[in-house]
Protein backbone atom coordinates (compact mmCIF):
# COMPACT_ATOMS: atom_id res chain seq x y z
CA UNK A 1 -0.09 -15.43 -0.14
CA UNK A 2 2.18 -14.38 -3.01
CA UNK A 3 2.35 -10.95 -4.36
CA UNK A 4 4.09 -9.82 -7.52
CA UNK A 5 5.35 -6.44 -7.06
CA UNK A 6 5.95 -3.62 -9.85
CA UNK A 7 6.09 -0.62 -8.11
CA UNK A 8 5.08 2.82 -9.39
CA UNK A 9 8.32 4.47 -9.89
CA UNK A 10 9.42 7.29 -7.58
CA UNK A 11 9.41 9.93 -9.93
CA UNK A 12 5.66 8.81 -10.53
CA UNK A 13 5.01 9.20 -6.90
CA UNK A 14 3.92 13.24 -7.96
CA UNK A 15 1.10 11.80 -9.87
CA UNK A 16 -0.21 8.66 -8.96
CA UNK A 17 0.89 8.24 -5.03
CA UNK A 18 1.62 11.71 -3.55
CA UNK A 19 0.87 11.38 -0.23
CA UNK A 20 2.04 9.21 3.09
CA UNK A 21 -0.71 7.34 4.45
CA UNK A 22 -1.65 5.03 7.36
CA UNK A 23 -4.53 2.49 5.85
CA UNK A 24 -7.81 2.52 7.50
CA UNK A 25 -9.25 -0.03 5.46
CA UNK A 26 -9.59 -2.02 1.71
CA UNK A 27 -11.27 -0.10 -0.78
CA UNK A 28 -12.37 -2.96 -3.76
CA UNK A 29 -13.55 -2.51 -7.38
CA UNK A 30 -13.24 -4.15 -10.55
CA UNK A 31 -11.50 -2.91 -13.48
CA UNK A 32 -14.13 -2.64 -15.99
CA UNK A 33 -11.73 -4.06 -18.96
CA UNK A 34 -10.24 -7.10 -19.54
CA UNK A 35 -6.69 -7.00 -19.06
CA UNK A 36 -4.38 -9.45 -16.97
CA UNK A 37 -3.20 -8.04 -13.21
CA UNK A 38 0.38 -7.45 -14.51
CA UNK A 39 -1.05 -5.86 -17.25
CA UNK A 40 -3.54 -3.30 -15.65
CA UNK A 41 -0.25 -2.75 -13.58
CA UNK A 42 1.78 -1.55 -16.08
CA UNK A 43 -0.31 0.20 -17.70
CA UNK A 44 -1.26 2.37 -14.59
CA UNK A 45 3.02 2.93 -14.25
CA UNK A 46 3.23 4.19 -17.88
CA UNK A 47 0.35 6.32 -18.15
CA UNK A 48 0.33 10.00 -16.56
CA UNK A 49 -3.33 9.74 -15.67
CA UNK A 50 -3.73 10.26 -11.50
CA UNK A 51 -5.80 7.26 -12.00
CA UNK A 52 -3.46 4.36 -9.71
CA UNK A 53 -4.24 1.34 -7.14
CA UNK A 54 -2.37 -0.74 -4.86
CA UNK A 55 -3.06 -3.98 -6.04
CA UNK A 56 -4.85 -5.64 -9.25
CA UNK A 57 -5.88 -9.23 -8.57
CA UNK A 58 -6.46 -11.60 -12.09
CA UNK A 59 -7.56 -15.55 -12.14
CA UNK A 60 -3.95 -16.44 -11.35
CA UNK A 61 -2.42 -14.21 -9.64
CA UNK A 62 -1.98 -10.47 -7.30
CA UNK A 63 0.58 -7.75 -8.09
CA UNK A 64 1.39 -4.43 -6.38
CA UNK A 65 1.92 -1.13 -8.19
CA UNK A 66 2.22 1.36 -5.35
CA UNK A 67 3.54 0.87 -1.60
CA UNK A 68 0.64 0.52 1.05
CA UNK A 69 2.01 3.40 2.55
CA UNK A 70 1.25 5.58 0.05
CA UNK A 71 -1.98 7.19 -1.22
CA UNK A 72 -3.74 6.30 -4.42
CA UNK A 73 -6.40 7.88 -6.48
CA UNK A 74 -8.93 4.46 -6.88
CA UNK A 75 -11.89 5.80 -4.80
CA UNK A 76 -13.42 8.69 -6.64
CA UNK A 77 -13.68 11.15 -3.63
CA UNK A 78 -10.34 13.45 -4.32
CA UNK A 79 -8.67 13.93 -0.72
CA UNK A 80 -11.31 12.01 0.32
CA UNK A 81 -11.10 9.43 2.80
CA UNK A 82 -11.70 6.70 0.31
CA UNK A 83 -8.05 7.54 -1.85
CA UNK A 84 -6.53 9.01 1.38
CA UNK A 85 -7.75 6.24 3.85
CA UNK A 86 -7.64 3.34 1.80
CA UNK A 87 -5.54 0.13 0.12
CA UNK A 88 -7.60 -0.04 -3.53
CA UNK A 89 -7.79 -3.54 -4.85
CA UNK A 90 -8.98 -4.20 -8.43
CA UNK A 91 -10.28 -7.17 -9.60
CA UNK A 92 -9.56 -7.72 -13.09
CA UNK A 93 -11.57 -9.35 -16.31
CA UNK A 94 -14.17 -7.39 -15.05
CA UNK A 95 -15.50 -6.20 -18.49
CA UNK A 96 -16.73 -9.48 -20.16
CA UNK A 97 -17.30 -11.80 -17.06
CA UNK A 98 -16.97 -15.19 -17.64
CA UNK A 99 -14.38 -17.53 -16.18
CA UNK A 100 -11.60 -15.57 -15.89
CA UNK A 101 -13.82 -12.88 -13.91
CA UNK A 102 -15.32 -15.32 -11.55
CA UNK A 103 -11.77 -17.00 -10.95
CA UNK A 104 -10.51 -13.36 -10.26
CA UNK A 105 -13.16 -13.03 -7.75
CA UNK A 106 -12.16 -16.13 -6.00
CA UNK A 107 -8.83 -15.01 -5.80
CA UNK A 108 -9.88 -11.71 -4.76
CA UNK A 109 -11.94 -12.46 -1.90
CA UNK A 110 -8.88 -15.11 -0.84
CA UNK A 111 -6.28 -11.70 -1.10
CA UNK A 112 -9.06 -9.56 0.81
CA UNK A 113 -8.94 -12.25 4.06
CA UNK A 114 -5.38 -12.82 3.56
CA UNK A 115 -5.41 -8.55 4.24
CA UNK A 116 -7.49 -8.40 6.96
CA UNK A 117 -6.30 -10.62 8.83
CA UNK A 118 -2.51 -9.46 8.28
CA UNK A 119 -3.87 -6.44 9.66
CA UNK A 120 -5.95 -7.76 12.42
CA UNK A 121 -9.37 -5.68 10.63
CA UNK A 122 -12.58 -7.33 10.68
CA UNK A 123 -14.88 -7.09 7.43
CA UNK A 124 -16.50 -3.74 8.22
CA UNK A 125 -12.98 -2.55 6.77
CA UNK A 126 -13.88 -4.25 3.59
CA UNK A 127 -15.48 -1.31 1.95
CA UNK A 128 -16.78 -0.65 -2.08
CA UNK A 129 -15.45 2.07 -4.50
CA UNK A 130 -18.69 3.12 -4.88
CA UNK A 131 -18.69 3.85 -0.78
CA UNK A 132 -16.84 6.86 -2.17
């Protein structure tokens, strides 16, 4: 599966990706707006909010903002295990549903197999933001 990538900057990594981190499992959510994948992206880069995610998948397509290696702060719980633990996915066109949501679903769940199985994780490791 293809996967744009625009990572996070380094000196970003302070804010939005601090810490190293072994993933445990996916951690998925939608983005409650409307914006394209490349868009929520970029916006998360720019901003200085410690609000940041691994990947945000649209209707077309999957990009990347911050290294799976690296913690993000998608999960609500802090330290928890949920920003500390996990890969966050966002599904995008979440806001207004439609066509473009349901599309961004399909690709979603398509990304969320492509995952496990890249890792060799069944779908217990397929876990919800609100898990957290």
């Amino acid at each position: 599966m293809q996967v744009m990538q625009n990572f996070v900057p380094a000196s970003k990594y302070k804010i939005k990706c601090p810490n190293t981190m072994v993933p445990e499992f996916l951690v998925v959510h939608n983005t409650a707006n409307d914006a394209s994948a490349a868009n929520e992206i970029a916006y998360m880069i720019r901003n200085d909010n410690q609000t940041s995610f691994h990947f945000a998948v649209d209707d077309k397509k999957v990009v990347q903002g911050i290294p799976e290696n690296r913690n993000a702060w998608h999960a609500g719980d802090g330290n928890g295990p949920g920003n500390r633990k996990g890969i966050g996915i966002e599904i995008c066109y979440s806001k207004s549903g439609g066509p473009k949501f349901i599309a961004a679903e399909k690709l979603a769940a398509k990304f969320v197999a492509f995952k496990l199985k890249e890792k060799g994780w069944g779908i217990d490791k397929v876990k919800k933001h609100q898990d957290f």
